[in-house]
Protein backbone atom coordinates (compact mmCIF):
# COMPACT_ATOMS: atom_id res chain seq x y z
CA UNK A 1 -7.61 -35.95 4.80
CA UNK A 2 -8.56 -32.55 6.35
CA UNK A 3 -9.74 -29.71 4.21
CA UNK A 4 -7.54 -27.19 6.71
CA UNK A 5 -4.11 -29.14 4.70
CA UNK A 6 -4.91 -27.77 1.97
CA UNK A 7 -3.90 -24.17 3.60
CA UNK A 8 -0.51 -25.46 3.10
CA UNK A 9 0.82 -24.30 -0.43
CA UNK A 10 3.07 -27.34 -1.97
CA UNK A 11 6.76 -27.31 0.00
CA UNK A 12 8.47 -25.88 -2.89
CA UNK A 13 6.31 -22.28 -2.51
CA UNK A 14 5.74 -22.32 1.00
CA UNK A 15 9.38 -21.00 1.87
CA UNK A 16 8.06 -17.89 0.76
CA UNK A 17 6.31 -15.88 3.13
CA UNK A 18 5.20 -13.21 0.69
CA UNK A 19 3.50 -16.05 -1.27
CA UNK A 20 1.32 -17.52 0.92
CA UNK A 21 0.63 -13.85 2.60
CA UNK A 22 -0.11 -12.07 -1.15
CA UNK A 23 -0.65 -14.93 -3.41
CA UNK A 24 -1.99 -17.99 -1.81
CA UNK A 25 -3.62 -17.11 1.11
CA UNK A 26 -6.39 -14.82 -0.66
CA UNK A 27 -6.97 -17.00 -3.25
CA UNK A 28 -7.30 -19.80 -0.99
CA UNK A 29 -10.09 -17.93 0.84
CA UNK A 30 -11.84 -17.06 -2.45
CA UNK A 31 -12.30 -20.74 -3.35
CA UNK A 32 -13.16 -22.00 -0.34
CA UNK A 33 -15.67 -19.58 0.09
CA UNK A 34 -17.48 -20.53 -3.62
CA UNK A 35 -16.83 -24.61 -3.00
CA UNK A 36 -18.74 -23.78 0.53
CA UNK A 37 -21.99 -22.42 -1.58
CA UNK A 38 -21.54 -24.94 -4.63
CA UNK A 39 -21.66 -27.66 -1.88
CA UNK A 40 -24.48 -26.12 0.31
CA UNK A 41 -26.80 -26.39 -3.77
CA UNK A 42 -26.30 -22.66 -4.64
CA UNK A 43 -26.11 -23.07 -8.70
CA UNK A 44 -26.91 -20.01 -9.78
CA UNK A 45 -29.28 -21.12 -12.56
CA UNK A 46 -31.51 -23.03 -10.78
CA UNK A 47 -33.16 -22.87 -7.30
CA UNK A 48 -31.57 -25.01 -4.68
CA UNK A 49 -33.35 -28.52 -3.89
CA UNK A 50 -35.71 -27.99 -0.98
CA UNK A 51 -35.44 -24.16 -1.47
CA UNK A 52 -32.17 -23.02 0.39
CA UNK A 53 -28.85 -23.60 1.17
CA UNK A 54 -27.74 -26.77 3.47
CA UNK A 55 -24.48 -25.86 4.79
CA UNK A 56 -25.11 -29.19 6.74
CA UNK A 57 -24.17 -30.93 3.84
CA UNK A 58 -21.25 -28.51 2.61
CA UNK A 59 -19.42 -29.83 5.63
CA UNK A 60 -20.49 -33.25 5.13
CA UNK A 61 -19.07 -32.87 1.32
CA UNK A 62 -15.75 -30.92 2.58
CA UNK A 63 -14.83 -33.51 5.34
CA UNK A 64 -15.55 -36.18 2.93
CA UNK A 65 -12.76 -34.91 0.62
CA UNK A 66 -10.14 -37.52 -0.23
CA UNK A 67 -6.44 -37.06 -0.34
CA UNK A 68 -5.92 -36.98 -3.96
CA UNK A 69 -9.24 -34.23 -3.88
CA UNK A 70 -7.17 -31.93 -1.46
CA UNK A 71 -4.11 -32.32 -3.66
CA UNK A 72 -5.85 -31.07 -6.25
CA UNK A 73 -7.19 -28.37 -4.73
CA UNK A 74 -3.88 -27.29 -3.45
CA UNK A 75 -2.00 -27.47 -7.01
CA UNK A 76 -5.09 -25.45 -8.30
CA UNK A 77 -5.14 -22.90 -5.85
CA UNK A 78 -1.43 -22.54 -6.30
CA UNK A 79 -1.43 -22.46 -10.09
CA UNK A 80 -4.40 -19.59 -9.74
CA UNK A 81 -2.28 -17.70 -7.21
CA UNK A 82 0.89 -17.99 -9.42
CA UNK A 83 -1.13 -16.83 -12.43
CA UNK A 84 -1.97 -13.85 -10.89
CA UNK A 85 1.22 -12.49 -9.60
CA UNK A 86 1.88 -10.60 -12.09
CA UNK A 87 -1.57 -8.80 -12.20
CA UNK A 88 -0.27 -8.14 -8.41
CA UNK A 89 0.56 -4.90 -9.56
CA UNK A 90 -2.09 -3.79 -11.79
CA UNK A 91 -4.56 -4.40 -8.71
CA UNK A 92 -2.87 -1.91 -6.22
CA UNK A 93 -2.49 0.82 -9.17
CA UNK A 94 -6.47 -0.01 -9.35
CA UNK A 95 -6.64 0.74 -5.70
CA UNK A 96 -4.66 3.58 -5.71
CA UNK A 97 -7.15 4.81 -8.24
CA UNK A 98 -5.18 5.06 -11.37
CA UNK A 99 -8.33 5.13 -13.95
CA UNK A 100 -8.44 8.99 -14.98
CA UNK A 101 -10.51 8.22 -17.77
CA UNK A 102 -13.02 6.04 -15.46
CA UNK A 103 -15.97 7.59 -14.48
CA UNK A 104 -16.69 9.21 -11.05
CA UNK A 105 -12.24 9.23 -11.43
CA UNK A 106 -12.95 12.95 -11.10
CA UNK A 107 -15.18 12.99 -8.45
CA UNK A 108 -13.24 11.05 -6.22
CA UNK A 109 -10.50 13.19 -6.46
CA UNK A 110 -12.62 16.09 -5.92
CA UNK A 111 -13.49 14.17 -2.46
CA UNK A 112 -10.20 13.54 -1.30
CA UNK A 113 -8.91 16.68 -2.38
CA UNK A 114 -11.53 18.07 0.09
CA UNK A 115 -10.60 15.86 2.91
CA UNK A 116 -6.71 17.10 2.54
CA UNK A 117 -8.22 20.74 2.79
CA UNK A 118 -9.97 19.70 5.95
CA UNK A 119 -6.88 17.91 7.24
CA UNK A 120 -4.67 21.53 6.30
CA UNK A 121 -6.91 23.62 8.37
CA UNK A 122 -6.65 21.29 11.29
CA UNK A 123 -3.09 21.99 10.71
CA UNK A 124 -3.32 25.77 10.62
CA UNK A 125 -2.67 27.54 13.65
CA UNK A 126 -4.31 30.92 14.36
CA UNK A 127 -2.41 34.32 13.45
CA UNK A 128 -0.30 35.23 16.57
CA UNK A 129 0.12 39.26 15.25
CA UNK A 130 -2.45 41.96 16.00
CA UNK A 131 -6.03 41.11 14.57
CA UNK A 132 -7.97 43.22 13.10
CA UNK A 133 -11.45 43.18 15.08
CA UNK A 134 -14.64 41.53 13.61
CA UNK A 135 -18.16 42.28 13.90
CA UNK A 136 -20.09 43.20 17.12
CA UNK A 137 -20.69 39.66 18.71
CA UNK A 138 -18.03 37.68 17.08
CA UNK A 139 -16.32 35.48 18.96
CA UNK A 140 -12.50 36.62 19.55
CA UNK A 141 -9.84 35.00 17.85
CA UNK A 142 -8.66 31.84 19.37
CA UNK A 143 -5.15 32.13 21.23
CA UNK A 144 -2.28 29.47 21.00
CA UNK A 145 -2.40 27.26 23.66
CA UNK A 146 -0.09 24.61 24.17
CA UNK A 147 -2.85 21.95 23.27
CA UNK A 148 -3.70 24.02 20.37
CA UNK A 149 -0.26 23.90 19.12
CA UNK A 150 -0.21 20.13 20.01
CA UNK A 151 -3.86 18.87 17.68
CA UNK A 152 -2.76 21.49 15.08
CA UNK A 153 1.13 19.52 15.12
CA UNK A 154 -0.90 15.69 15.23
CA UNK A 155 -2.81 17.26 12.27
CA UNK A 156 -0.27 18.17 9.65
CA UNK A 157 1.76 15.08 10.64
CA UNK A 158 -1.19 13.31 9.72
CA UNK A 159 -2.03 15.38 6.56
CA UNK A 160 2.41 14.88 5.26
CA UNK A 161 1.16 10.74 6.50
CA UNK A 162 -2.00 10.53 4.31
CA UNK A 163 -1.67 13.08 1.39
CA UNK A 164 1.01 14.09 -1.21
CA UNK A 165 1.69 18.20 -0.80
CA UNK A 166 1.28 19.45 -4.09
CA UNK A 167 -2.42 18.99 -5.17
CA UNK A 168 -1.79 17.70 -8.83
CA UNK A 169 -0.63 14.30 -6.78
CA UNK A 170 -3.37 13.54 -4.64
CA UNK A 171 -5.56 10.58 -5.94
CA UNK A 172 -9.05 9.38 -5.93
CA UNK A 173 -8.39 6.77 -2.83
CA UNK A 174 -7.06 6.90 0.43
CA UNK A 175 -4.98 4.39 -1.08
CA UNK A 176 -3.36 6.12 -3.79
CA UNK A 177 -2.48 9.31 -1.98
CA UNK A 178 -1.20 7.22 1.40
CA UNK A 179 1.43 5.90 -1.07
CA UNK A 180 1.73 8.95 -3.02
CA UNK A 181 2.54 10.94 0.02
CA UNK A 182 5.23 8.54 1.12
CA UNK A 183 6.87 8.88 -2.79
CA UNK A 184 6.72 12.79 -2.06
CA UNK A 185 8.24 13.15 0.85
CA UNK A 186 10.25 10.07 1.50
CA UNK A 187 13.66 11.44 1.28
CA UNK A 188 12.80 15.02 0.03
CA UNK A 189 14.47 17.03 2.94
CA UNK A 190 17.62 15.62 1.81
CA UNK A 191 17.09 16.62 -1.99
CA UNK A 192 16.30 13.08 -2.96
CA UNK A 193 13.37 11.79 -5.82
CA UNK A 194 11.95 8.82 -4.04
CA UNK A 195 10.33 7.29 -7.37
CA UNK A 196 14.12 7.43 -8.82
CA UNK A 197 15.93 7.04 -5.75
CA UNK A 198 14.51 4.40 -3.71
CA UNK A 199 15.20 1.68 -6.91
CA UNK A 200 18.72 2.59 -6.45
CA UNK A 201 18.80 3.02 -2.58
CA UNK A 202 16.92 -0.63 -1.91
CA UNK A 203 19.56 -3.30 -2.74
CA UNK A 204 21.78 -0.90 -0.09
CA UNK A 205 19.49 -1.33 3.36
CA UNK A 206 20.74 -2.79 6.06
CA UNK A 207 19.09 -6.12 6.93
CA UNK A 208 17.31 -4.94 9.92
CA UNK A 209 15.57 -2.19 7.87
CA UNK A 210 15.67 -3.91 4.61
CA UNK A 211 13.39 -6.68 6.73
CA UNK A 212 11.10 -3.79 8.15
CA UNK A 213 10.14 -2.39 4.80
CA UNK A 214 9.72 -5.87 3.04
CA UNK A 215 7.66 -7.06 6.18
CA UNK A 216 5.26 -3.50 5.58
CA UNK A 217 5.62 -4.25 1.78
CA UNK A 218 4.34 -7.39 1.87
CA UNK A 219 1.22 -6.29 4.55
CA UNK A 220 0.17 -3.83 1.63
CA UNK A 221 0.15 -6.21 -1.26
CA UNK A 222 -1.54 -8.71 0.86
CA UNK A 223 -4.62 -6.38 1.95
CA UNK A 224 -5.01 -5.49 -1.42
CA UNK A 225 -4.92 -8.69 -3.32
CA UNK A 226 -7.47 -9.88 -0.60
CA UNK A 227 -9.97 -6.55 -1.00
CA UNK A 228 -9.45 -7.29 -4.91
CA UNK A 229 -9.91 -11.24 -4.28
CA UNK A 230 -12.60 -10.89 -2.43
CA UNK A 231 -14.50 -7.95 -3.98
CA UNK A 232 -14.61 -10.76 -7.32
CA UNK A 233 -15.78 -13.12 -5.46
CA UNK A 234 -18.51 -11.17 -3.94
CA UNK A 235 -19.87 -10.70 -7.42
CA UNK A 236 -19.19 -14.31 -8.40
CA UNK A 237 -21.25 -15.30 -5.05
CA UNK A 238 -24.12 -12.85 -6.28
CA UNK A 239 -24.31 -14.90 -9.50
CA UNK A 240 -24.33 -18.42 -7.50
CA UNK A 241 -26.98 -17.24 -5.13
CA UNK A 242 -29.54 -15.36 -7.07
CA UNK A 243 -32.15 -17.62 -7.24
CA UNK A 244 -32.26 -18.74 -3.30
CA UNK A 245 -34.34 -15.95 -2.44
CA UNK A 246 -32.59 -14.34 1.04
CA UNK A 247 -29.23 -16.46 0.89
CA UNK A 248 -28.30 -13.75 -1.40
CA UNK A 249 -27.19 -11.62 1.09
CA UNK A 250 -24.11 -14.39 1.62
CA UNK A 251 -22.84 -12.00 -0.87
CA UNK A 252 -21.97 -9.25 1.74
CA UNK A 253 -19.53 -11.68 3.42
CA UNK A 254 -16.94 -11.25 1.03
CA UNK A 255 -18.37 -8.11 0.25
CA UNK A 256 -17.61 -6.69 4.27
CA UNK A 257 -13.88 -8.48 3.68
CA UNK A 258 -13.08 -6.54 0.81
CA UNK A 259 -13.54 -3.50 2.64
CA UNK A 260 -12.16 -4.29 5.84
CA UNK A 261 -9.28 -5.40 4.08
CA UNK A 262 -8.98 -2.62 1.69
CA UNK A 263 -8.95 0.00 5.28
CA UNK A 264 -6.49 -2.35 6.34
CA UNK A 265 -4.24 -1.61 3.02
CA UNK A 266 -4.62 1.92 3.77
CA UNK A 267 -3.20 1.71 7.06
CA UNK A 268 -0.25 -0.68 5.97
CA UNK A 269 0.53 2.01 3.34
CA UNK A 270 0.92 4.43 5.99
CA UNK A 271 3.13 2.45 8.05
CA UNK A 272 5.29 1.47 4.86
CA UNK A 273 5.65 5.25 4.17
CA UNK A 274 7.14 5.49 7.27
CA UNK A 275 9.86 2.53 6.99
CA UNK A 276 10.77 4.75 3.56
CA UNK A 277 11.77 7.72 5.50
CA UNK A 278 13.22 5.47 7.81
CA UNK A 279 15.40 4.19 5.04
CA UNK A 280 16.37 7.53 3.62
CA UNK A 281 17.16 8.61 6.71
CA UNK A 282 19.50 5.71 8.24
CA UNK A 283 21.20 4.87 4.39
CA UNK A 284 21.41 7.36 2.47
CA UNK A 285 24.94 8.01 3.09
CA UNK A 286 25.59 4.13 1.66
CA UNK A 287 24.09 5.36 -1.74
CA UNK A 288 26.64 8.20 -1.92
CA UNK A 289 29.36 6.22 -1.20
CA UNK A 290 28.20 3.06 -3.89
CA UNK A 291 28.26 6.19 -6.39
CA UNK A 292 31.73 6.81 -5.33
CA UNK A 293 30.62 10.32 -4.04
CA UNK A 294 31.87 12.34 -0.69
CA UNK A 295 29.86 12.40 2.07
CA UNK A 296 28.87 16.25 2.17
CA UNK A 297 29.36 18.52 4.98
CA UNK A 298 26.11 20.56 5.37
CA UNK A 299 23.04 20.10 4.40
CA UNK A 300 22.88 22.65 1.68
CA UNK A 301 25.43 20.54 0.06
CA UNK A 302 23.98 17.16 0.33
CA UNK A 303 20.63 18.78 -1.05
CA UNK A 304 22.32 19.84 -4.22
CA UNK A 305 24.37 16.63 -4.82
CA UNK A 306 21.00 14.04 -3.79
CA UNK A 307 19.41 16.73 -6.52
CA UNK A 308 21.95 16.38 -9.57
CA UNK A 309 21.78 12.21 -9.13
CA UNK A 310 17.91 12.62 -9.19
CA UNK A 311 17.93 14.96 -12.34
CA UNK A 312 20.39 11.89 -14.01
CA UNK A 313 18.24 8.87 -13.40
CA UNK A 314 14.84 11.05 -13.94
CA UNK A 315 15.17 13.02 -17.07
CA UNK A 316 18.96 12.41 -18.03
CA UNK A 317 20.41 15.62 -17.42
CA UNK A 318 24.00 14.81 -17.13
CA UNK A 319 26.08 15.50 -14.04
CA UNK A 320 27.55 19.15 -13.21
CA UNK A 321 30.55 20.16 -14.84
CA UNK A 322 32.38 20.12 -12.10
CA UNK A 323 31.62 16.93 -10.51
CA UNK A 324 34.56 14.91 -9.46
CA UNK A 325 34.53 11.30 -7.63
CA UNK A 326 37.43 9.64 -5.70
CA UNK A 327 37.48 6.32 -3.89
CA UNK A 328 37.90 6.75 -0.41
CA UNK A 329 38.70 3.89 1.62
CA UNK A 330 38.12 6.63 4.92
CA UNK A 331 34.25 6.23 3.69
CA UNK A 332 34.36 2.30 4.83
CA UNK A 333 33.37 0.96 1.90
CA UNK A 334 35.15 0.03 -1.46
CA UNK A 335 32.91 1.30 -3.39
CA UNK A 336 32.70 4.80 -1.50
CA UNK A 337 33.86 7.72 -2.75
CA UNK A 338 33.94 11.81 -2.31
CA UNK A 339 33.14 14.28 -4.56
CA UNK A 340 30.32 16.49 -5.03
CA UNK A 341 29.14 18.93 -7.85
């Protein structure tokens, strides 16, 4: 039997695509990867016979493998990969930097914190009143030309994209303040809490969007169990190889796929910020009406009724006074409802 059936996760598990994407498929790849040097002699505490590696013979030993071999393998990489679904979690807050107390925490935040600064002043365009004049020689103040306008409007898109607006929020990784952003300003313009709100707001998406944001969901928790995954493994690698003299740089391989995949996380993030907007913006009328509340008429309105629900789930604070709710069966929905603080 083929080594390659063994990338099929028993039938059972399989049906599930965030699974094998977040669970198996990076575990998969670490073992593989460590069976490859155990079968080419790496041992770790003793030098390989003949003096290096003989990846010759790893591929003898892996196409040698018998059925019952391979279904072993499979049920172990499974019961690993189940294992560690609930440390799924855990890892991304570790990617988003979530170690205050770690050292270099600081640091790190200084550096990104520096990066958003550099990203604001992209943003900033130049004052369009009267200037007062600088030095002899200074160059004059730049005018506001429509591609001016247009790099200084990609900028702070970027900068809302990539970084949370007040400073107290942004985080030690690119990471952690790609998803921070999205939890600031998903939802915001319309008074809304996203950390509160989206809980409450999910289980109402339609199944076009609800499949765009699990699809982006999934693409972040896979990239980051893999740059996790495979960041172990480079160190478990290290240990294997560190007596065959310049096989030790084998270690890099998983090493380089750590990071590729952890700049791949960052970019999924950004994209799954954006399906969170998208959500607020397309359903948020479906949460009003599930809490039996009136759609509101302006803006101003919506703000302070999205504000009073937020103030509820977050701290407690009970609803206005004055709130009222009445089903509506106008709203198209039994559950919908008007009223409004």
């Amino acid at each position: 039997m083929k080594l390659s059936g063994a990338l099929q996760p028993p039938a059972g598990l399989a049906a599930g695509r965030r699974f094998f994407l977040v669970g198996y498929l990076p575990t998969y790849a670490a073992v593989f990867f460590i069976l490859l040097l155990c079968w080419a002699g790496a041992r770790g505490w003793h030098a390989p016979a003949g003096g290096g590696l003989s990846f010759t013979r790893a591929w003898t030993t892996a196409a040698a493998l018998g059925v019952g071999e391979v279904v072993l393998l499979v049920l172990g990489v499974t019961l690993v990969a189940v294992l560690l679904a609930p440390l799924q979690t855990p890892m991304v807050r570790l990617l988003e930097g979530q170690w205050p107390r770690r050292p270099g925490a600081e640091w790190a935040r200084g550096r990104q914190r520096r990066r958003k600064t550099a990203w604001e002043q992209r943003a900033a365009l130049p004052a369009t009143g009267p200037v007062p004049p600088g030095p002899p020689g200074a160059p004059p103040a730049p005018a506001r030309t429509p591609d001016l306008v247009q790099r200084a409007g990609v900028a702070g898109t970027e900068l809302r994209r990539r970084y949370p607006l007040p400073d107290h929020l942004v985080r030690p990784t690119a990471l952690g303040n790609a998803l921070a952003a999205a939890e600031d300003t998903a939802g915001r313009a319309f008074g809304y809490d996203a950390v509160v709100a989206w809980p409450r707001l999910y289980p109402l998406l339609g199944e076009q969007t609800r499949a765009v944001v699990d699809d982006r969901r999934d693409t972040v928790d896979g990239a980051a169990r893999m740059a996790v995954t495979m960041a172990v493994t480079a160190v478990a690698a290290a240990v294997l190889l560190a007596r065959t003299g310049w096989w030790l740089l084998l270690a890099l391989v998983p090493l380089a796929v750590a990071w590729v995949a952890y700049r791949g996380a960052v970019q999924a993030a950004l994209a799954y910020g954006e399906s969170l907007h998208v959500a607020f913006d397309l359903h948020r009328f479906a949460l009003l009406r599930a809490l039996a509340v009136r759609v509101p008429d302006d803006p101003a309105a919506e703000r302070r009724i999205a504000a009073a629900w937020c103030d509820l789930w977050r701290q407690g604070v009970p609803l206005p006074p004055g709130f009222r709710y009445s089903a509506d069966a106008d709203q198209g929905s039994t559950t919908g409802g008007q009223g409004q603080p």
